[in-house]
Protein backbone atom coordinates (compact mmCIF):
# COMPACT_ATOMS: atom_id res chain seq x y z
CA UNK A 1 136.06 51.21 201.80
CA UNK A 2 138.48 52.86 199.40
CA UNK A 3 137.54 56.17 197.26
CA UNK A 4 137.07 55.82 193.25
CA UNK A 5 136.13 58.67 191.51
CA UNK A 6 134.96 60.17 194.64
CA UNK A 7 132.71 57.74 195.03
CA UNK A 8 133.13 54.86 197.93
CA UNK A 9 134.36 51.73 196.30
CA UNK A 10 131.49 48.79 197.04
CA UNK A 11 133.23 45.33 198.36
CA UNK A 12 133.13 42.72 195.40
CA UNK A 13 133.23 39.02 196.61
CA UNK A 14 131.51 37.58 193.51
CA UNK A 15 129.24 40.65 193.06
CA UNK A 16 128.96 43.45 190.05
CA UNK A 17 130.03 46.59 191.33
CA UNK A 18 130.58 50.18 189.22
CA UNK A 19 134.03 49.71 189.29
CA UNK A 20 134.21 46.11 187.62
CA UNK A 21 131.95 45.48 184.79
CA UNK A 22 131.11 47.56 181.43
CA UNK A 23 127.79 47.48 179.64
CA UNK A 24 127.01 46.62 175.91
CA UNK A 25 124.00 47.62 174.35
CA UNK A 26 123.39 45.62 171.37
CA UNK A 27 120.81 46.61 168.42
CA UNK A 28 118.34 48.29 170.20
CA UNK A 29 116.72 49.30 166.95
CA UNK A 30 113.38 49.94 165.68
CA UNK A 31 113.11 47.12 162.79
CA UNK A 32 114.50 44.51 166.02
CA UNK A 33 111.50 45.99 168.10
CA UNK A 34 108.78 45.16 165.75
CA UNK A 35 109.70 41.60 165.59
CA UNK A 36 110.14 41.28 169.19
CA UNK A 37 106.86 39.40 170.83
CA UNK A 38 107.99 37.71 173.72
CA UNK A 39 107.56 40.69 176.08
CA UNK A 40 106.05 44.52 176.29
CA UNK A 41 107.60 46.20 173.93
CA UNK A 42 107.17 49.53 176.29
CA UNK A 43 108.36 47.46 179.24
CA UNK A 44 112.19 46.88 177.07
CA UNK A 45 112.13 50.33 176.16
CA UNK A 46 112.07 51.34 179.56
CA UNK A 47 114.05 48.87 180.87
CA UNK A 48 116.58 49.55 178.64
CA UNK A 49 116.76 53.18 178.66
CA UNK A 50 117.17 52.75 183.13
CA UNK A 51 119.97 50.28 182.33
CA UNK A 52 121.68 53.39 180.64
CA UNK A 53 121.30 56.13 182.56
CA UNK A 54 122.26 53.88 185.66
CA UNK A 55 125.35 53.39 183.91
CA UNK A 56 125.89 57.52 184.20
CA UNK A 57 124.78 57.63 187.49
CA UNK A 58 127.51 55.30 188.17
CA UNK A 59 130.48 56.21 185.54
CA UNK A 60 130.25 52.09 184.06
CA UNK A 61 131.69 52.19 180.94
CA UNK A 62 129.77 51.68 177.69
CA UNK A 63 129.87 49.85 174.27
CA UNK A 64 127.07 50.58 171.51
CA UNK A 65 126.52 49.05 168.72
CA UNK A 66 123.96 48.51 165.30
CA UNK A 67 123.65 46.32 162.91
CA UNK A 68 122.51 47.24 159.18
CA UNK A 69 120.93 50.52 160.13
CA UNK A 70 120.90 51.71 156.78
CA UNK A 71 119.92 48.69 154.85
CA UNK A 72 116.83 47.26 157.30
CA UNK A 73 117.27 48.11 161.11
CA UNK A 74 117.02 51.71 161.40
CA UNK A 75 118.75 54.17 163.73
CA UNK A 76 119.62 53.65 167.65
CA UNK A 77 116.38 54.38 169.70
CA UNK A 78 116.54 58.22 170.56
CA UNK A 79 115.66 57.70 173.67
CA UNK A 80 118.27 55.56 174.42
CA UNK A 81 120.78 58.11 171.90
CA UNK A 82 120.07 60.70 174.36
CA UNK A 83 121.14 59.22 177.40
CA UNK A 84 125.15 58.79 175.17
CA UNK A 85 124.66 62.41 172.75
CA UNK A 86 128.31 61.98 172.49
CA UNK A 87 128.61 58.32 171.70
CA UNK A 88 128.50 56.76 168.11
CA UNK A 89 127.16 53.23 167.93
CA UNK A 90 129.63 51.28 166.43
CA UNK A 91 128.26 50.15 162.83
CA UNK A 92 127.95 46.59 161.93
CA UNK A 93 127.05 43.92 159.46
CA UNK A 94 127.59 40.75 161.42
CA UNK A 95 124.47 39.42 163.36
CA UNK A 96 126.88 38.28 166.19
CA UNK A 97 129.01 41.38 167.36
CA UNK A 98 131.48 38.81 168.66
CA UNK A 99 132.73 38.78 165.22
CA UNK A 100 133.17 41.96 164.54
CA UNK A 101 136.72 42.84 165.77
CA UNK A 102 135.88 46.53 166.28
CA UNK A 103 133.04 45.32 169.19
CA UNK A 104 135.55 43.16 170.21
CA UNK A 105 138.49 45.84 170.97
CA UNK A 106 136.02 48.42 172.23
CA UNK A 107 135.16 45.52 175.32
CA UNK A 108 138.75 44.72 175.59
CA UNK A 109 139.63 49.02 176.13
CA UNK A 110 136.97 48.68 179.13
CA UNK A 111 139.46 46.84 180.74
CA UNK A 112 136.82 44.76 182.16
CA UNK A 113 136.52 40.74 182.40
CA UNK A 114 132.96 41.32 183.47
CA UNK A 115 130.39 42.75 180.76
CA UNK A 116 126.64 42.61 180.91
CA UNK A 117 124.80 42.48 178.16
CA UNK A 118 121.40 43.87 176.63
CA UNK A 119 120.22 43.85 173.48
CA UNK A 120 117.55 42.42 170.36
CA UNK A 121 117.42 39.86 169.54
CA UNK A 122 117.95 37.51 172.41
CA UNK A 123 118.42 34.39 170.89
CA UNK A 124 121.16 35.88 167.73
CA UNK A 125 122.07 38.72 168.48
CA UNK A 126 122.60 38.16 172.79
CA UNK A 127 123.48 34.56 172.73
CA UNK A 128 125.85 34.28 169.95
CA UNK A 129 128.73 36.81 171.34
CA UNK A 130 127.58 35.59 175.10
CA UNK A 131 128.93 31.90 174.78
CA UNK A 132 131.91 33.32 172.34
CA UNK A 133 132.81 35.68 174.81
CA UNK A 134 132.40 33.26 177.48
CA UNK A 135 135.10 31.23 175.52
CA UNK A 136 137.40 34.54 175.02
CA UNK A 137 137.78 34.15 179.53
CA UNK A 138 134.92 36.83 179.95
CA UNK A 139 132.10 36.82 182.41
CA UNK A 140 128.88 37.80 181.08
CA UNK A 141 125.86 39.09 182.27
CA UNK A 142 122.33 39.31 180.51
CA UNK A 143 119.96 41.86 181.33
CA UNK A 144 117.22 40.12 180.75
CA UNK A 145 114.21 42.62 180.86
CA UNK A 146 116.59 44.67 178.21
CA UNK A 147 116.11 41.49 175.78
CA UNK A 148 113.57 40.35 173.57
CA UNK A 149 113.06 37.78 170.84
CA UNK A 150 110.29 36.54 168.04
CA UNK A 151 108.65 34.36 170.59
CA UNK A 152 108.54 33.14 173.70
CA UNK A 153 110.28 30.00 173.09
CA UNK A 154 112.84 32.00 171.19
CA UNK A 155 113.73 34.27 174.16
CA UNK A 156 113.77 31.41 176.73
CA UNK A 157 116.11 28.95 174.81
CA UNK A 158 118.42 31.55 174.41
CA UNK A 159 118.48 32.21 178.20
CA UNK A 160 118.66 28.27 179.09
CA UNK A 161 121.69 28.41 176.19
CA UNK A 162 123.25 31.40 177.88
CA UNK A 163 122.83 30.28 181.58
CA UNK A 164 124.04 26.60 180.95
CA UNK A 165 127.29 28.32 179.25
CA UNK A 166 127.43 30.22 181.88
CA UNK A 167 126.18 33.56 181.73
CA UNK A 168 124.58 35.50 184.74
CA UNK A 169 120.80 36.65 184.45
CA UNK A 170 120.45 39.52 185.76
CA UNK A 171 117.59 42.94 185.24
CA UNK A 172 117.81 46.54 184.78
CA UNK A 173 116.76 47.07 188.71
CA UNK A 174 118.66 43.99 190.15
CA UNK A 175 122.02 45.48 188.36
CA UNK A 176 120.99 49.44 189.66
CA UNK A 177 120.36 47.79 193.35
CA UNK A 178 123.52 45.72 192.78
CA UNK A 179 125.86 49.06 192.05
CA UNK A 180 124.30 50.87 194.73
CA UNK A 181 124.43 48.49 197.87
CA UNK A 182 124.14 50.50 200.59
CA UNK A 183 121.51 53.36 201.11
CA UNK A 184 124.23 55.34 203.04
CA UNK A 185 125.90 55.77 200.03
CA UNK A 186 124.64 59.37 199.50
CA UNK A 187 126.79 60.32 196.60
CA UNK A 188 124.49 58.48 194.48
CA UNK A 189 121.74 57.74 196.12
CA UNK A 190 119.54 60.77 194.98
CA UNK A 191 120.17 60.15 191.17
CA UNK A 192 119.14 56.15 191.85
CA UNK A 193 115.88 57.18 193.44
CA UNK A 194 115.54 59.79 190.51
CA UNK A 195 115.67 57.13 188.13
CA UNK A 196 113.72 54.59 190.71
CA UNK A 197 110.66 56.97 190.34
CA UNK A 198 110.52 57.47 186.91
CA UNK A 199 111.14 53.92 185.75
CA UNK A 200 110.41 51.14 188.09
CA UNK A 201 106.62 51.76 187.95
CA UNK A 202 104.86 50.50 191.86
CA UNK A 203 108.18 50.41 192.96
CA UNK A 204 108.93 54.33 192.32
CA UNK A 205 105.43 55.30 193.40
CA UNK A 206 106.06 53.71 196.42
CA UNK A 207 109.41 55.89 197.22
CA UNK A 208 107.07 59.10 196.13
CA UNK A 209 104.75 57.94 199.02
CA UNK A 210 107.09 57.15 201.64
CA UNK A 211 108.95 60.72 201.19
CA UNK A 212 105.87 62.59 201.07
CA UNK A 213 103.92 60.74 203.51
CA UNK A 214 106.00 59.26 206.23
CA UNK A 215 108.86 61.71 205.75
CA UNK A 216 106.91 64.82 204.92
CA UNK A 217 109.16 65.47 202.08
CA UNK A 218 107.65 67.93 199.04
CA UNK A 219 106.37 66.14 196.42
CA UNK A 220 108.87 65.10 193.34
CA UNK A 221 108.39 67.93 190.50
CA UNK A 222 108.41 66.51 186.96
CA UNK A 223 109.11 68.84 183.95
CA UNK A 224 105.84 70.44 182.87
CA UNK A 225 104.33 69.34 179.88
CA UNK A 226 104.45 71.16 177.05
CA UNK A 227 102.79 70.02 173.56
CA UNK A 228 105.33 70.26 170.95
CA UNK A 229 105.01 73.14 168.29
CA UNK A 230 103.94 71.49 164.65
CA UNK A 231 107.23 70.84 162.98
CA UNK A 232 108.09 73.65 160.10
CA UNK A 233 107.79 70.32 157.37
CA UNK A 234 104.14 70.40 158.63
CA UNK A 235 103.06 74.33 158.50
């Protein structure tokens, strides 16, 4: 396999690798979190936020965006601003990004025909610029446990609307597993089980007990905890 970036280039063949798909995270906001129902609200955040920081494990380009954050949706979740300090959403009014021509250039400067997709809500603001961007000759992915909608029935029409236009379901872990590939790709693999451990619940304890256990490897060592000083508004 080929070098990119000094990382080994992973074969393609109808699969997502780093080197051929960007990501586009679309109104992860608070106001579009407290109308979400369908699913854990905890579960998207952390879904969402692994999505990212895959994506700088794995240099994937990335588009953000809001909608109305002044008017009604609030700011960018922080935790999901950290993980881009440098990177300013780009500002909308449109519910469907796909008609915003400043979302639409910042996708087309990826250079990339493939472009997954995670955002609130599933049904507007994830379906609409999935089947126009569909029709534009991209192929689009939806991370689905990055999603949420109103309802249940809200969330899953939108997928069965996506996925019959043709868009690719796909998860936070399925997409980090997908741009990884092979475990003997070591110049990533530490960050990926990094991330494995402190997002993908059973699945990271599980590493933490094979290293420690069957591999005698120390223990993973967390930041320690300290509780925040009151803020000077509140002395």
């Amino acid at each position: 396999m080929s070098q990119h970036n000094g990382r080994e280039k992973r074969s393609e063949k109808g699969l997502l690798t780093p080197d051929n798909c960007a990501v586009a995270f679309i109104d992860h906001q608070p106001q579009m979190l407290f109308g979400t129902s369908n699913s854990d609200r905890q579960s998207i955040i952390n879904n969402t936020v692994a999505l990212a920081k895959a994506t700088r494990i794995f240099d994937v380009p990335v588009v953000l965006t809001t909608v109305e954050t002044k008017s009604f949706s609030g700011n960018m979740w922080p935790q999901l601003k950290a993980v881009f300090p440098g990177q300013e959403p780009i500002e909308r009014s449109s519910m469907n990004s796909w008609d915003d021509p400043k979302f639409v250039n910042a996708i087309a400067k990826t250079g990339k025909k493939k472009i997954i997709l995670a955002g609130l809500w599933t049904e507007t603001c994830i379906a609409l610029p999935t089947i126009q961007a569909i029709h534009d000759g991209y192929e689009i992915y939806v991370a689905e446990d990055c999603c949420g909608d109103v309802s249940q029935l809200n969330h899953d029409n939108a997928m069965r609307r996506m996925i019959q236009a043709g868009a690719k379901p796909v998860t936070a872990l399925s997409t980090l597993l997908e741009w990884q590939r092979d475990w003997a790709q070591r110049d990533t693999y530490d960050a990926v089980m990094d991330l494995v451990k402190n997002h993908f619940g059973a699945y990271g304890i599980g590493v933490e007990y094979a290293y420690t256990m069957v591999h005698g490897a120390p223990a993973t060592e967390f930041p320690e905890y300290e509780v925040p000083e009151p803020a000077l508004a509140h002395k």
